[in-house]
Protein backbone atom coordinates (compact mmCIF):
# COMPACT_ATOMS: atom_id res chain seq x y z
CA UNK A 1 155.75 112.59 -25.23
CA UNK A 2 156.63 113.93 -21.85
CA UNK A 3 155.77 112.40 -19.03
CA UNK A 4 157.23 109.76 -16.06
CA UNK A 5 160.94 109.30 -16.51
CA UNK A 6 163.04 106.08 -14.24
CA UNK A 7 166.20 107.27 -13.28
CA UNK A 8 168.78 105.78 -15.96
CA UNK A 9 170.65 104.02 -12.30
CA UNK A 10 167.35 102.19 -11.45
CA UNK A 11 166.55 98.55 -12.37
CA UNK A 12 162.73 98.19 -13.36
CA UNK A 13 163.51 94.73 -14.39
CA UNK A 14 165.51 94.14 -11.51
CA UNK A 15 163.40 95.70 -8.97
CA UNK A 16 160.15 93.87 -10.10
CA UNK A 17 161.98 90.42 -9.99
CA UNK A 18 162.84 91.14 -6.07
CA UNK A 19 159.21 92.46 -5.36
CA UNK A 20 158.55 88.29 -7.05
CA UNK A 21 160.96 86.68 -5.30
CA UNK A 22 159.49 88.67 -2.10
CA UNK A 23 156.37 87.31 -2.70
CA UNK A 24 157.32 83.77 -3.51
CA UNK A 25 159.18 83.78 -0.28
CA UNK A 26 156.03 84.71 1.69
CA UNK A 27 154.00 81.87 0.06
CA UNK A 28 156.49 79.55 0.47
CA UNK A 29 156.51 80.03 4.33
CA UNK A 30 152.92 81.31 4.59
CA UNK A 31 150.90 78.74 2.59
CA UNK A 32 150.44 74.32 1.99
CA UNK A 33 151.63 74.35 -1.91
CA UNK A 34 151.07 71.05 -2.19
CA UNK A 35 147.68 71.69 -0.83
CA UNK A 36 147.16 74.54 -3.09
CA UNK A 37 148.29 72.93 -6.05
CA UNK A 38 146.22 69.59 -5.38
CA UNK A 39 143.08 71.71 -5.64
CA UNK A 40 144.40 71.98 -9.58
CA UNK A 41 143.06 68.63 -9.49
CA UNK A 42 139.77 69.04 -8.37
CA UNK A 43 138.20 69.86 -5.05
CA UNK A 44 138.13 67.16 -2.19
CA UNK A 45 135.58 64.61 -1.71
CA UNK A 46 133.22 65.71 0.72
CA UNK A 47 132.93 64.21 3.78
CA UNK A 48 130.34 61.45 4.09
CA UNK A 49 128.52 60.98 7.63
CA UNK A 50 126.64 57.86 8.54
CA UNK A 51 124.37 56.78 11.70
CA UNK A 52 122.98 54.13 12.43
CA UNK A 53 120.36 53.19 15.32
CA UNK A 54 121.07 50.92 18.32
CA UNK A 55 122.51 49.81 21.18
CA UNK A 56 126.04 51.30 22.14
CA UNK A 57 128.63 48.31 22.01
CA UNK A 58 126.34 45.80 19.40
């Protein structure tokens, strides 16, 4: 079948590992992992607000 030939001195393999290591990188520098991976866990609590009525300072 003809079609799309690599050149026999190019590295698919090779080239797709640097385009993941590239990309690592970024997220690495870029993003909180260990925020990112907590969620993996299950969301956050949400927050919880509470008033109350009376005086300031009592």
């Amino acid at each position: 079948r003809s079609g799309f030939e690599v050149a026999g001195d190019i590295s698919v393999t090779a080239r797709r590992d640097g385009q993941l290591d590239l990309m690592a990188d970024a997220l690495t520098d870029h993003v909180d992992l260990d925020a990112l991976l907590g969620l993996l866990d299950g969301v956050p609590a949400r927050p919880v607000i509470g008033t109350s009525l009376g005086s300031v300072g009592t």
